[in-house]
PDB file of N, CA and C in Angstrom:
ATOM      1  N   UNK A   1       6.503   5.340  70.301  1.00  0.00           N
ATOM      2  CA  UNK A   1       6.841   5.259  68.911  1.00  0.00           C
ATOM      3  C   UNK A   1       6.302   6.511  68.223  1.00  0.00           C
ATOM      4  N   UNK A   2       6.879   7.439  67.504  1.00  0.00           N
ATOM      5  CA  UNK A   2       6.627   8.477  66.768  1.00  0.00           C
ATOM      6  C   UNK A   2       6.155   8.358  65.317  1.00  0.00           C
ATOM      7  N   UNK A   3       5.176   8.670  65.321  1.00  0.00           N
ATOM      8  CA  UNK A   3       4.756   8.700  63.481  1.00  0.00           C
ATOM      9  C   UNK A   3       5.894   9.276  62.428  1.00  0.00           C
ATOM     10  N   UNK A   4       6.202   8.819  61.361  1.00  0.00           N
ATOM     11  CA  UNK A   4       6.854   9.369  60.515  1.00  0.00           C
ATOM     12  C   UNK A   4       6.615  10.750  60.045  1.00  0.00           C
ATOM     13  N   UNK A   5       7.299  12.023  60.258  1.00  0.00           N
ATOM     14  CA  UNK A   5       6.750  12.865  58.942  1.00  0.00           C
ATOM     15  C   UNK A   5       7.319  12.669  57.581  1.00  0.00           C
ATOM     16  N   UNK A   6       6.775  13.405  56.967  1.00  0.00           N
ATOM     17  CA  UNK A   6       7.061  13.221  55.839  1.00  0.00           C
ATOM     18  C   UNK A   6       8.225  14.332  55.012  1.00  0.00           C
ATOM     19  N   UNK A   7       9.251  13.553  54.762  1.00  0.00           N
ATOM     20  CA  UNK A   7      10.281  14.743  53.801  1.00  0.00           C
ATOM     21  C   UNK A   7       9.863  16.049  53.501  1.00  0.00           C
ATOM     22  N   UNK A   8      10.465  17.269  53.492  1.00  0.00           N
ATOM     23  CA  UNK A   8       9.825  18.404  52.447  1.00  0.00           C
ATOM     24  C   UNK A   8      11.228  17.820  51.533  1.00  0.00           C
ATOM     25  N   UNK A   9      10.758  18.597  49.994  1.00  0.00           N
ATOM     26  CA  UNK A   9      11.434  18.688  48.880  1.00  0.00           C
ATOM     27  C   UNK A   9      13.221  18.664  48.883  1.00  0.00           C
ATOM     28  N   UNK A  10      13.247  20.031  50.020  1.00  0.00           N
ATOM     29  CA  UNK A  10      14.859  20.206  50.125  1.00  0.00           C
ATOM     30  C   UNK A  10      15.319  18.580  50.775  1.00  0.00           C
ATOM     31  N   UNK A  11      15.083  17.874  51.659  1.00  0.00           N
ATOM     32  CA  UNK A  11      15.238  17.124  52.192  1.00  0.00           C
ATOM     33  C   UNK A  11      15.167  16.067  51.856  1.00  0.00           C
ATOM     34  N   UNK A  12      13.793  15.881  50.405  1.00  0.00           N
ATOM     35  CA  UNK A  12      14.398  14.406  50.304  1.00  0.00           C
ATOM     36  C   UNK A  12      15.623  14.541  48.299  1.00  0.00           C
ATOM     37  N   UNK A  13      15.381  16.108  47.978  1.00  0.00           N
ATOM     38  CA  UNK A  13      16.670  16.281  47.039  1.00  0.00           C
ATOM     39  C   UNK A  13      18.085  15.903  47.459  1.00  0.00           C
ATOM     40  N   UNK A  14      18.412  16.325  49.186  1.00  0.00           N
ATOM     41  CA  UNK A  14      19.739  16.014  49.798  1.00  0.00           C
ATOM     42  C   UNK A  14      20.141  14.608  50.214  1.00  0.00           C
ATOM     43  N   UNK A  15      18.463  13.891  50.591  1.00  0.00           N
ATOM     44  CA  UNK A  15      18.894  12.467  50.798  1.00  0.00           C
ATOM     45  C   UNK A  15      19.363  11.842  49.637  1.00  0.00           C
ATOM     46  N   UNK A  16      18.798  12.411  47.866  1.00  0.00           N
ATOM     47  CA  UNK A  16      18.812  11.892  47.181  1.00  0.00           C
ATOM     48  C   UNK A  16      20.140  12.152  46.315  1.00  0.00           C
ATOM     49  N   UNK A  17      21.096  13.278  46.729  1.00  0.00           N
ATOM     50  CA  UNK A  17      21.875  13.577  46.579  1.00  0.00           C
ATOM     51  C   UNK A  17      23.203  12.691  47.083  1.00  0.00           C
ATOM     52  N   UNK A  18      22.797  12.312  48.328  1.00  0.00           N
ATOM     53  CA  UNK A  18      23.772  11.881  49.272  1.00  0.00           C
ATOM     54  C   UNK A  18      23.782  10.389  48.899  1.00  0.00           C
ATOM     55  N   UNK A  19      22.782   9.709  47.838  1.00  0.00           N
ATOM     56  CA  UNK A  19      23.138   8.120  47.738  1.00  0.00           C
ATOM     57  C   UNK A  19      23.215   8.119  46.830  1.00  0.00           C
ATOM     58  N   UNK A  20      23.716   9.269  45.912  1.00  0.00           N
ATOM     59  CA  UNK A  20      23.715   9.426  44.607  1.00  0.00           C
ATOM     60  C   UNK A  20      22.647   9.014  43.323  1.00  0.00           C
ATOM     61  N   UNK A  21      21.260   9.307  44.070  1.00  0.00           N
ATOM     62  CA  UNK A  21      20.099   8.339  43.426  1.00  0.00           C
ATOM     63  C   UNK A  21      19.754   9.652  42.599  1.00  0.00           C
ATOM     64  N   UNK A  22      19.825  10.864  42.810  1.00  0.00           N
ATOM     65  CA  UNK A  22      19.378  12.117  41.996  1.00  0.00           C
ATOM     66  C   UNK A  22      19.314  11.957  40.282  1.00  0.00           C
ATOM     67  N   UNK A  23      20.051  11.349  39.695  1.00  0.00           N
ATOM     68  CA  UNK A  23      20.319  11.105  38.545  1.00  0.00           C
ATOM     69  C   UNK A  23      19.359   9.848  38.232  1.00  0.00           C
ATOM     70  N   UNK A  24      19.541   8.799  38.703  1.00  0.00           N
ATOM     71  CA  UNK A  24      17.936   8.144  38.544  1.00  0.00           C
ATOM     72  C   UNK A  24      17.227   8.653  38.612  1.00  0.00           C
ATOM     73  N   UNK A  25      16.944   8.997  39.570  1.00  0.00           N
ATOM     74  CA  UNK A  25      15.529   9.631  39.771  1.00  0.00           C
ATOM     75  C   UNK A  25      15.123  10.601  38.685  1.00  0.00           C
ATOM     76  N   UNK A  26      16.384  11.376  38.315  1.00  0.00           N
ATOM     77  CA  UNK A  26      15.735  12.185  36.725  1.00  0.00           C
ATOM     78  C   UNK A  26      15.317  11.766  36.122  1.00  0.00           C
ATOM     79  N   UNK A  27      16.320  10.531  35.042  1.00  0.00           N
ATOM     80  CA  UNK A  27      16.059   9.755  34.409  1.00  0.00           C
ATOM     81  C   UNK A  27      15.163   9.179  34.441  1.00  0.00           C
ATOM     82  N   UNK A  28      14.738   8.070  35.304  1.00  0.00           N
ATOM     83  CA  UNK A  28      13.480   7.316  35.563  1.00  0.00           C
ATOM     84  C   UNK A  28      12.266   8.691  35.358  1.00  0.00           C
ATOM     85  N   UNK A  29      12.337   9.341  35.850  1.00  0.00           N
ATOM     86  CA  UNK A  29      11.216  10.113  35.269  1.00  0.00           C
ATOM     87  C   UNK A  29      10.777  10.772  34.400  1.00  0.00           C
ATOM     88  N   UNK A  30      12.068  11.017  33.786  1.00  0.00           N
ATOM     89  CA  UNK A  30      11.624  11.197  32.435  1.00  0.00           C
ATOM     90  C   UNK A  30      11.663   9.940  31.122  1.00  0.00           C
ATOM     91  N   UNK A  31      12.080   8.946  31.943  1.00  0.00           N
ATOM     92  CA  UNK A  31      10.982   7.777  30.858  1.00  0.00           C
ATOM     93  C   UNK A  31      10.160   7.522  31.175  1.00  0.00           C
ATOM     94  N   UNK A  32       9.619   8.029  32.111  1.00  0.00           N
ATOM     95  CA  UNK A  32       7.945   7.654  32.657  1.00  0.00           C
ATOM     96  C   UNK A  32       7.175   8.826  31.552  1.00  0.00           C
ATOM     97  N   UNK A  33       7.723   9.807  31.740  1.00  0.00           N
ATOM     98  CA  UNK A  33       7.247  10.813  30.573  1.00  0.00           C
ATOM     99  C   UNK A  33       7.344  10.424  29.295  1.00  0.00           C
ATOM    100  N   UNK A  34       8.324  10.194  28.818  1.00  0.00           N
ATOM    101  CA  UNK A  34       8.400   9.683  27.177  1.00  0.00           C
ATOM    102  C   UNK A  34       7.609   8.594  27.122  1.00  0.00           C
ATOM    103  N   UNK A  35       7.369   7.771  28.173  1.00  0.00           N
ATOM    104  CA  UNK A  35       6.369   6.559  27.898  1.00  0.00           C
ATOM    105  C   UNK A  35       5.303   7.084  27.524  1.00  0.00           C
ATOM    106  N   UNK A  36       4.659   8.127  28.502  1.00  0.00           N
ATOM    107  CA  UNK A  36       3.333   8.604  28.560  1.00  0.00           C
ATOM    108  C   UNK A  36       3.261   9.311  27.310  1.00  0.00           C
ATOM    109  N   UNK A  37       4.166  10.332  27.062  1.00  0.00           N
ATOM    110  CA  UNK A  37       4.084  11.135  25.567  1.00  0.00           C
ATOM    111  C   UNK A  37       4.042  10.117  24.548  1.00  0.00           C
ATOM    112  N   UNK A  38       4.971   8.853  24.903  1.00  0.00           N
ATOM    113  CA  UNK A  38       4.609   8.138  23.372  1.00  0.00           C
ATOM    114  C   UNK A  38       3.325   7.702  22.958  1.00  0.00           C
ATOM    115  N   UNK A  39       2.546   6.918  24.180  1.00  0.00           N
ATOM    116  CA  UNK A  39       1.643   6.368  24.102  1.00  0.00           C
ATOM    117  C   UNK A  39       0.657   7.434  23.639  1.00  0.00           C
ATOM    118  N   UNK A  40       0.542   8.678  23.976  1.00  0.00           N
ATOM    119  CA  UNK A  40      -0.291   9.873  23.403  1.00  0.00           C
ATOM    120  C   UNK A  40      -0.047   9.775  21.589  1.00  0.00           C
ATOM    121  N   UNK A  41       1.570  10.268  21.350  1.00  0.00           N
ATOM    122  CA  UNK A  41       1.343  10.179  20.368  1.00  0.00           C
ATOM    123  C   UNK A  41       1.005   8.905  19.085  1.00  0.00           C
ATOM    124  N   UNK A  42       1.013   7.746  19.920  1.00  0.00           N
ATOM    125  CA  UNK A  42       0.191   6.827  19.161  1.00  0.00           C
ATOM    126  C   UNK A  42      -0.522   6.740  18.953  1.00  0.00           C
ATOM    127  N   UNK A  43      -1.656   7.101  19.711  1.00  0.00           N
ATOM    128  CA  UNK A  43      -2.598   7.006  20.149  1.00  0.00           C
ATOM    129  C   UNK A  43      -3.165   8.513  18.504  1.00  0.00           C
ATOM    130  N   UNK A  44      -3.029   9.505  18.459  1.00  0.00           N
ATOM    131  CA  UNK A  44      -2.981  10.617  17.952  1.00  0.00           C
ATOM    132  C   UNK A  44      -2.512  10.438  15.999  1.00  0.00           C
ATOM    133  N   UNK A  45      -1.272   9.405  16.387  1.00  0.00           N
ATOM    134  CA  UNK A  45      -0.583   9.081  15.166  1.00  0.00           C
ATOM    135  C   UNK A  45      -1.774   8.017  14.444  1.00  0.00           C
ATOM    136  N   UNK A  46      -2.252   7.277  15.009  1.00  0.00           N
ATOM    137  CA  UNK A  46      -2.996   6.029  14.651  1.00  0.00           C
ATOM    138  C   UNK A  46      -4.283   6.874  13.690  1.00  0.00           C
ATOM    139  N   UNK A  47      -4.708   7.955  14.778  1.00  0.00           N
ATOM    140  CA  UNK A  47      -5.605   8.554  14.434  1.00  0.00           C
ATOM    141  C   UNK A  47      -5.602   9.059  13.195  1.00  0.00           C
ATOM    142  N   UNK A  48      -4.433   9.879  13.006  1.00  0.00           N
ATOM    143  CA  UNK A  48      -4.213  10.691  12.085  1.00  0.00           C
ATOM    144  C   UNK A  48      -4.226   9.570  10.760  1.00  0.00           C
ATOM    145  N   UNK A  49      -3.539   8.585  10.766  1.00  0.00           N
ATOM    146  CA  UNK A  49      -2.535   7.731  10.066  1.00  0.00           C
ATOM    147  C   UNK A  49      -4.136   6.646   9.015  1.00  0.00           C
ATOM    148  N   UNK A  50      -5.388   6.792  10.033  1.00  0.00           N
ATOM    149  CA  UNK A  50      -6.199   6.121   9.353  1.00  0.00           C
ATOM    150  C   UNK A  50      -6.776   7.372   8.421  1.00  0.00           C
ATOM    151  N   UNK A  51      -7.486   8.544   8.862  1.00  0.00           N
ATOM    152  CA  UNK A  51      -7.454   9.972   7.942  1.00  0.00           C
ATOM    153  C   UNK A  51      -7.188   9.647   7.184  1.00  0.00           C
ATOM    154  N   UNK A  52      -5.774   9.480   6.843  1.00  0.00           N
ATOM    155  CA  UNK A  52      -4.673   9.555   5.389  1.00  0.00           C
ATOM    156  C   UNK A  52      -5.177   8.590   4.770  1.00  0.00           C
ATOM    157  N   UNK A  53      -5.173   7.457   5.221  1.00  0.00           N
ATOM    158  CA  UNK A  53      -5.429   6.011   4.332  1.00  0.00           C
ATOM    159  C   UNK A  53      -7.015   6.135   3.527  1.00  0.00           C
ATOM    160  N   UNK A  54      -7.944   7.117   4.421  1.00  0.00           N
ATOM    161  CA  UNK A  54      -9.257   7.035   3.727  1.00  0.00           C
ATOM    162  C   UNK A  54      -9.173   8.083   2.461  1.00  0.00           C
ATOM    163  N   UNK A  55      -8.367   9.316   3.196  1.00  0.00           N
ATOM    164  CA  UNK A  55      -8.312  10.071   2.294  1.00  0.00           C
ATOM    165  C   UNK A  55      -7.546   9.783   0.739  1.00  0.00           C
ATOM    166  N   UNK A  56      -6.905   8.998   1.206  1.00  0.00           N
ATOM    167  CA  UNK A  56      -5.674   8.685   0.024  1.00  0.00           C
ATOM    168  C   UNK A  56      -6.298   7.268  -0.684  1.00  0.00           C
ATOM    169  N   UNK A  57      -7.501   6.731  -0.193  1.00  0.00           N
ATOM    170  CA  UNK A  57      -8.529   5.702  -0.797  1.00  0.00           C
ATOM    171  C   UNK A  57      -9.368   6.502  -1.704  1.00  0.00           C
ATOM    172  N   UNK A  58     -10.207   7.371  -0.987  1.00  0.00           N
ATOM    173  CA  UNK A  58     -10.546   8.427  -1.948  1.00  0.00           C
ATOM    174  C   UNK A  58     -10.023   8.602  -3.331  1.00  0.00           C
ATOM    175  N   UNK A  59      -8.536   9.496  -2.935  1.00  0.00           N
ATOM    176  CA  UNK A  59      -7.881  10.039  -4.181  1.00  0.00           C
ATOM    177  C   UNK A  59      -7.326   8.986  -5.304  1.00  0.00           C
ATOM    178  N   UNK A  60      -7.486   7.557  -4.714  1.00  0.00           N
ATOM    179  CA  UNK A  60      -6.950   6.799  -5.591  1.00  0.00           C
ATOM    180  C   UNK A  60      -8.309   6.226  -6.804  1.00  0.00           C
ATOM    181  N   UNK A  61      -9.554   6.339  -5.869  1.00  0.00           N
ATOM    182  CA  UNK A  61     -10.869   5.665  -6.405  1.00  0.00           C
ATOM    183  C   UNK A  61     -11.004   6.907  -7.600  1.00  0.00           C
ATOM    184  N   UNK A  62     -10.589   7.975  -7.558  1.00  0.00           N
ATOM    185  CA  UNK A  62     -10.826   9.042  -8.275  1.00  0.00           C
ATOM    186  C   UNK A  62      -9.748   8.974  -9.552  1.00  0.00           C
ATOM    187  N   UNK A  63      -8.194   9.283  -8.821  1.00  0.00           N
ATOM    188  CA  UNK A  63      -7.395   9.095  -9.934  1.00  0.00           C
ATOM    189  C   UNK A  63      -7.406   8.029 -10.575  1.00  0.00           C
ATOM    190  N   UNK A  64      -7.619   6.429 -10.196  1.00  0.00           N
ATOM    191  CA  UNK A  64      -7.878   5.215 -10.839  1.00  0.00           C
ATOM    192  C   UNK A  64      -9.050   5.706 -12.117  1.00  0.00           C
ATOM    193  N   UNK A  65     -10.050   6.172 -12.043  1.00  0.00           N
ATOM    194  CA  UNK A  65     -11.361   6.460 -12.935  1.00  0.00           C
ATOM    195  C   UNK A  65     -10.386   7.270 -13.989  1.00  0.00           C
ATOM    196  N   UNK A  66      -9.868   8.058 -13.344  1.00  0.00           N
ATOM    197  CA  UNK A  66      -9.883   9.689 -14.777  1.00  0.00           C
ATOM    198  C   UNK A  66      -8.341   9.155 -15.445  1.00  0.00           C
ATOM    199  N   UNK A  67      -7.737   8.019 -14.751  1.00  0.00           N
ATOM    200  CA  UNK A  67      -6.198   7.505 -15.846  1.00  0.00           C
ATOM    201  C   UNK A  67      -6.836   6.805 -16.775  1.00  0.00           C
ATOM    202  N   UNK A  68      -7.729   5.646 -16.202  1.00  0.00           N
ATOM    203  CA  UNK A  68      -8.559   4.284 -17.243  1.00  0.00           C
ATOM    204  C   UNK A  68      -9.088   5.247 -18.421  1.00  0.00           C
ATOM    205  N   UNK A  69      -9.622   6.023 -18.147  1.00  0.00           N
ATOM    206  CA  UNK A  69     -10.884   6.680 -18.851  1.00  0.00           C
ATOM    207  C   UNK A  69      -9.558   7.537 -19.481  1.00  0.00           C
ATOM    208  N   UNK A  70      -8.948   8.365 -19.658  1.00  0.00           N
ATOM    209  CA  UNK A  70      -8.059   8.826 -20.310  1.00  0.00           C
ATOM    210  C   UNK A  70      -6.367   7.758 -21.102  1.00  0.00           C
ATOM    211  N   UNK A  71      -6.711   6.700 -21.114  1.00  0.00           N
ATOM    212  CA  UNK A  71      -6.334   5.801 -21.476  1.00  0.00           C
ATOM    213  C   UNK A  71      -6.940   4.943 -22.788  1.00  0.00           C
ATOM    214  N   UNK A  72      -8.630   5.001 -22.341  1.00  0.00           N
ATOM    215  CA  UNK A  72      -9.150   4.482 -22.911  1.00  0.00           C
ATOM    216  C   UNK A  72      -9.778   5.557 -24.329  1.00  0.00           C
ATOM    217  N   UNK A  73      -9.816   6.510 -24.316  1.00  0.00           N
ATOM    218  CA  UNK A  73     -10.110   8.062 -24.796  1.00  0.00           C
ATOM    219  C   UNK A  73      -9.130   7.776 -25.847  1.00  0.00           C
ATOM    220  N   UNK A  74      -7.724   8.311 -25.565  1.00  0.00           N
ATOM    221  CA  UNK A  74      -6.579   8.369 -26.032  1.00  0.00           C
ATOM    222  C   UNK A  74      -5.671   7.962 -26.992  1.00  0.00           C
ATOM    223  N   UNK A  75      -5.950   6.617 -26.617  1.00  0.00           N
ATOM    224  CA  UNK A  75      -5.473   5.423 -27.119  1.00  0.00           C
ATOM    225  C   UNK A  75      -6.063   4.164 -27.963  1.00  0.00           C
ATOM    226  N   UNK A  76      -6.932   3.507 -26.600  1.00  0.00           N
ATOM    227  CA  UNK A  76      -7.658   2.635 -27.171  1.00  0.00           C
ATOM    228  C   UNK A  76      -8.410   3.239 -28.131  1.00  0.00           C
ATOM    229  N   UNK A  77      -9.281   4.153 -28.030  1.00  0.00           N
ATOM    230  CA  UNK A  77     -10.632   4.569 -28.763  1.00  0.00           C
ATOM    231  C   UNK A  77     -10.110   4.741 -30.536  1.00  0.00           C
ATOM    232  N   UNK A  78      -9.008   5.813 -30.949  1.00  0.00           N
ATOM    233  CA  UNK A  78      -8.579   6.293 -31.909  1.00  0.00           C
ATOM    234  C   UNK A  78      -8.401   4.934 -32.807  1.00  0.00           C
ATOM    235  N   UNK A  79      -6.861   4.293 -31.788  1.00  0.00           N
ATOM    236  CA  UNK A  79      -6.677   3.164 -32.484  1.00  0.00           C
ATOM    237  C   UNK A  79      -7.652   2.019 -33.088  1.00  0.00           C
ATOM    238  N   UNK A  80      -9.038   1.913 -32.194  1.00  0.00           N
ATOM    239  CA  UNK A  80     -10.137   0.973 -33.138  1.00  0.00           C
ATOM    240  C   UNK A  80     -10.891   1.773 -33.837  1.00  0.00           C
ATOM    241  N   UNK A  81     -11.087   3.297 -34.097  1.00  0.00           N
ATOM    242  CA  UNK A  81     -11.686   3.832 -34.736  1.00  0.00           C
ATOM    243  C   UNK A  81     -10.864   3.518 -36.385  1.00  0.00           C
ATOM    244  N   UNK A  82      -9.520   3.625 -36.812  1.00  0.00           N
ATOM    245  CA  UNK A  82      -8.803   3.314 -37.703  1.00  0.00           C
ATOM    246  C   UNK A  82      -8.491   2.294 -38.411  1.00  0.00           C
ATOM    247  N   UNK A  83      -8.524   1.066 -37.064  1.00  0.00           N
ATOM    248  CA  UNK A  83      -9.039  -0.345 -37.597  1.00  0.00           C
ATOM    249  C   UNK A  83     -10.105  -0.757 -38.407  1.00  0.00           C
ATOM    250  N   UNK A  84     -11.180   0.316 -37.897  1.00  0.00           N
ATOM    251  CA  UNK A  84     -12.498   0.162 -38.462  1.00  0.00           C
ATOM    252  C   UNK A  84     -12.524   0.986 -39.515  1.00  0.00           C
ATOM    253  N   UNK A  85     -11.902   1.959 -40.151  1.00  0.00           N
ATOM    254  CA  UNK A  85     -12.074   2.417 -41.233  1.00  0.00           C
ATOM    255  C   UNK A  85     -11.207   1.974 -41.936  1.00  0.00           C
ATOM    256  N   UNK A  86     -10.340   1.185 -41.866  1.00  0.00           N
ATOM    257  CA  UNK A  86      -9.572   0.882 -42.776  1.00  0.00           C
ATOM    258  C   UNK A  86      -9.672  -0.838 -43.015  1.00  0.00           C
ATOM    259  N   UNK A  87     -11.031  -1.342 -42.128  1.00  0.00           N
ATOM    260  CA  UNK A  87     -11.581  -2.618 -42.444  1.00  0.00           C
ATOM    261  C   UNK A  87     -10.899  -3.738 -41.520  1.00  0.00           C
ATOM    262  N   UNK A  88     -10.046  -3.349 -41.313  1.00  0.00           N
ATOM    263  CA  UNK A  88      -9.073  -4.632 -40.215  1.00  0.00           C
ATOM    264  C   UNK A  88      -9.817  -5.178 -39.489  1.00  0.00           C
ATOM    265  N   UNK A  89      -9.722  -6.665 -39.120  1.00  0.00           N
ATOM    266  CA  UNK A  89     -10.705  -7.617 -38.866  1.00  0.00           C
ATOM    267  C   UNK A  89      -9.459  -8.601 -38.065  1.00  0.00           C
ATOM    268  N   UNK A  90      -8.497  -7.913 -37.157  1.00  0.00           N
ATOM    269  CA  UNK A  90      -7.057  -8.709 -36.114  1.00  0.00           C
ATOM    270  C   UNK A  90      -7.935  -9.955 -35.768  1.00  0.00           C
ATOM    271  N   UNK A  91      -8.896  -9.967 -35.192  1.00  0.00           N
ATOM    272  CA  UNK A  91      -9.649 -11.442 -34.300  1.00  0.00           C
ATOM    273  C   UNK A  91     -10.090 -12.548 -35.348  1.00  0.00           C
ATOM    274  N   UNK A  92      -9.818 -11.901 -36.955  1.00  0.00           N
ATOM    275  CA  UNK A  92     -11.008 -12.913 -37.808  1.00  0.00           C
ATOM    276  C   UNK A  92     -12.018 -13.431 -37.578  1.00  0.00           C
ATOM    277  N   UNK A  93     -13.137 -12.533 -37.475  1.00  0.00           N
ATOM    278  CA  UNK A  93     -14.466 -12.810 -37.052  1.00  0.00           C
ATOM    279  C   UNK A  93     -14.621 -12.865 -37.867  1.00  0.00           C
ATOM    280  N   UNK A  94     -14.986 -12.134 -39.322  1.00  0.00           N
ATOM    281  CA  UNK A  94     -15.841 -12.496 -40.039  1.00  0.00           C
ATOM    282  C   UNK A  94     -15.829 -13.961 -40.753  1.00  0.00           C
ATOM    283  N   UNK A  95     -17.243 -14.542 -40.982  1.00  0.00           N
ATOM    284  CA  UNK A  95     -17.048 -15.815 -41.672  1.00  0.00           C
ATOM    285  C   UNK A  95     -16.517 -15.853 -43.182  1.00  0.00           C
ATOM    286  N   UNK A  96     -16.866 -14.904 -44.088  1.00  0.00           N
ATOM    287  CA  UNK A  96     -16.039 -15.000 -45.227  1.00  0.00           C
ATOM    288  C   UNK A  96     -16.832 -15.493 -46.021  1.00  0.00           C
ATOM    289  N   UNK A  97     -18.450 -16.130 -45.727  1.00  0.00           N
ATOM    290  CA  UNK A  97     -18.723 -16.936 -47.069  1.00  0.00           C
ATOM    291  C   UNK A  97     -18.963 -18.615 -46.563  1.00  0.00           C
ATOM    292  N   UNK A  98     -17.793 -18.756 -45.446  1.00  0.00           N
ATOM    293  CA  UNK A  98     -17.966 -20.197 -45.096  1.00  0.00           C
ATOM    294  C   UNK A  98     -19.060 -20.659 -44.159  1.00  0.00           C
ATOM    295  N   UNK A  99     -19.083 -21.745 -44.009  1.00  0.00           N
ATOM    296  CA  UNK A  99     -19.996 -22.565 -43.002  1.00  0.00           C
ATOM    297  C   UNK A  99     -19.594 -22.246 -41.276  1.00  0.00           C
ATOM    298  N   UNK A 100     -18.435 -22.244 -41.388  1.00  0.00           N
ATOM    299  CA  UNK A 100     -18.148 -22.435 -39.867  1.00  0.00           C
ATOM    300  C   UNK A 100     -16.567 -21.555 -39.524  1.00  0.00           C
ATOM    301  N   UNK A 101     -16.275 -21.258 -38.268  1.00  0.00           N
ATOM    302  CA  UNK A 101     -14.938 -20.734 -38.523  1.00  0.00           C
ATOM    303  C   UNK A 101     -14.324 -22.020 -38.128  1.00  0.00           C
ATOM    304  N   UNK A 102     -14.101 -22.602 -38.272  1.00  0.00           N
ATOM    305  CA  UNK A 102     -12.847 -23.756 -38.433  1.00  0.00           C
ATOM    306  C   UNK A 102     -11.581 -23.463 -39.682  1.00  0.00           C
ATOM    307  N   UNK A 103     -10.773 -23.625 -38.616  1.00  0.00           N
ATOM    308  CA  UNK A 103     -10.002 -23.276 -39.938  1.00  0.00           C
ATOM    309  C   UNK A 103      -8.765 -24.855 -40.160  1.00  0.00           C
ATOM    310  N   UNK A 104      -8.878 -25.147 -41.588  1.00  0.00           N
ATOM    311  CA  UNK A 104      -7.899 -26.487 -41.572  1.00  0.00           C
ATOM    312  C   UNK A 104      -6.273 -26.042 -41.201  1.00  0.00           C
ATOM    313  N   UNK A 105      -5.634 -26.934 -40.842  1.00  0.00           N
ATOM    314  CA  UNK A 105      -4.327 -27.093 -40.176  1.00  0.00           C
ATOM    315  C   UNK A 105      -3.265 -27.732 -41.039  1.00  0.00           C
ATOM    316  N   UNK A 106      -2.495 -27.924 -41.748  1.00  0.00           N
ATOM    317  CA  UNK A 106      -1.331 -28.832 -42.738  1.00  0.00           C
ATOM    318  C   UNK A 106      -0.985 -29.528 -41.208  1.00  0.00           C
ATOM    319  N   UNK A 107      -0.743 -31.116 -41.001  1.00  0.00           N
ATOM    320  CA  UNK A 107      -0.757 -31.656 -40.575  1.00  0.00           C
ATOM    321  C   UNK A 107       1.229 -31.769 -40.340  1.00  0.00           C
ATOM    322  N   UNK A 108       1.755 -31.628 -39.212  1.00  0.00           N
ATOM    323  CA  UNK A 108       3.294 -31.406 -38.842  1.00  0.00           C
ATOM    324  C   UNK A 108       3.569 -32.723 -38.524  1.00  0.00           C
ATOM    325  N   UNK A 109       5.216 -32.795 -39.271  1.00  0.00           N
ATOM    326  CA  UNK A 109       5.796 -34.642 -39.090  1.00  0.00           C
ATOM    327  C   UNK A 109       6.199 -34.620 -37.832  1.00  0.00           C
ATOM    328  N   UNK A 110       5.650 -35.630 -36.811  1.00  0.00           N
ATOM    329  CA  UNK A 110       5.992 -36.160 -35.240  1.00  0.00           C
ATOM    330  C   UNK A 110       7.369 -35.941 -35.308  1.00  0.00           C
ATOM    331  N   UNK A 111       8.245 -34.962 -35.053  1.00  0.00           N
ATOM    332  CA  UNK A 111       9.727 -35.112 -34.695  1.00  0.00           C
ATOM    333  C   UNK A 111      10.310 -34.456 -33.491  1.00  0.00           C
ATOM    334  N   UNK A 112      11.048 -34.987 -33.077  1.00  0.00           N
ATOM    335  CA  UNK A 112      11.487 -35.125 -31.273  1.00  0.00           C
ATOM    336  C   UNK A 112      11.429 -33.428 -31.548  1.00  0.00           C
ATOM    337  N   UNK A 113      12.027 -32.836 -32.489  1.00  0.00           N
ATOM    338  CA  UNK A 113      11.641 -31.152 -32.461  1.00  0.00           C
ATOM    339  C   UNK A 113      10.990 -30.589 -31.934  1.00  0.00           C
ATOM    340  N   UNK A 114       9.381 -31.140 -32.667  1.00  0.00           N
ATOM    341  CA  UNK A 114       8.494 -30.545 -32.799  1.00  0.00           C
ATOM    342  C   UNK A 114       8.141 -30.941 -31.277  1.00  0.00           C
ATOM    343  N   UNK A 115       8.058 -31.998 -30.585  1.00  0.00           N
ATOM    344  CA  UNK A 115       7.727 -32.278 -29.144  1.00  0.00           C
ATOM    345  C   UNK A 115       8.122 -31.790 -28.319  1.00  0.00           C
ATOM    346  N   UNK A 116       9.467 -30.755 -28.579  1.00  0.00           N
ATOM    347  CA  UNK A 116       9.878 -30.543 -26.978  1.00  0.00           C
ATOM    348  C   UNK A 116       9.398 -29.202 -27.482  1.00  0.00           C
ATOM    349  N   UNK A 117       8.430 -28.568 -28.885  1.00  0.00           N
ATOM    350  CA  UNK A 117       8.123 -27.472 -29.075  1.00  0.00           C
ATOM    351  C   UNK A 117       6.698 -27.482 -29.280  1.00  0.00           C
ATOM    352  N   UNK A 118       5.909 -28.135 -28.079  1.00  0.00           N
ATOM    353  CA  UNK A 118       4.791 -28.186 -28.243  1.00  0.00           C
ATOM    354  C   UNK A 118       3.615 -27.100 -28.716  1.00  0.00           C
ATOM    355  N   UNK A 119       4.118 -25.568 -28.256  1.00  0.00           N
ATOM    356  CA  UNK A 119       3.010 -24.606 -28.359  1.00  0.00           C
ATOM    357  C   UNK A 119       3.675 -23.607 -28.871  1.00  0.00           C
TER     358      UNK A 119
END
């Protein structure tokens, strides 16, 4: 019984030629490659992809501060500065003189109206 040798290149391209397997055999190997490249670049992408998310946590903890705060500058601040000089009292806090803030109510006639218009 004789040991096998083993194919050289030319030889097993012609066997592979001759059962028409050459074209698999490309193929199949180059999805063995795209497997391997994908899994790299996941691997790479993941990496990258958390970077961004911290970085872009960052830029949001930052831009969140300097919109509020330029919001609050802008807008809010002016507008109660004007309230206050011109005495406006929107919440009716002040008591006025009275005992208590309670304020009386005119008492509304029970009508099927007014019930299905509770608030």
């Amino acid at each position: 019984m004789s040991a096998r040798t083993p194919l050289s290149p030319e030889e097993q391209r012609s066997a592979l030629k001759g059962a028409g397997l050459l074209p698999q055999y490309f193929f199949h190997r180059r999805s063995d490659d795209r497997i391997t490249m994908k899994q790299g670049l996941q691997k790479l992408g993941s990496t990258l992809y958390r970077w961004w998310m911290q970085f872009a946590r960052a830029l949001a903890y930052v831009n969140t501060r300097i919109i509020l705060t330029l919001v609050y500058v802008l807008l809010l601040a002016p507008v109660a500065l004007v309230l206050r000089l011109l005495g406006k009292d929107h919440l009716d806090r002040r008591l006025g003189g009275e005992g208590s803030y309670w304020k009386a109510r005119e008492p509304v006639d029970p009508t099927l109206e007014q019930s299905k218009r509770q608030f």
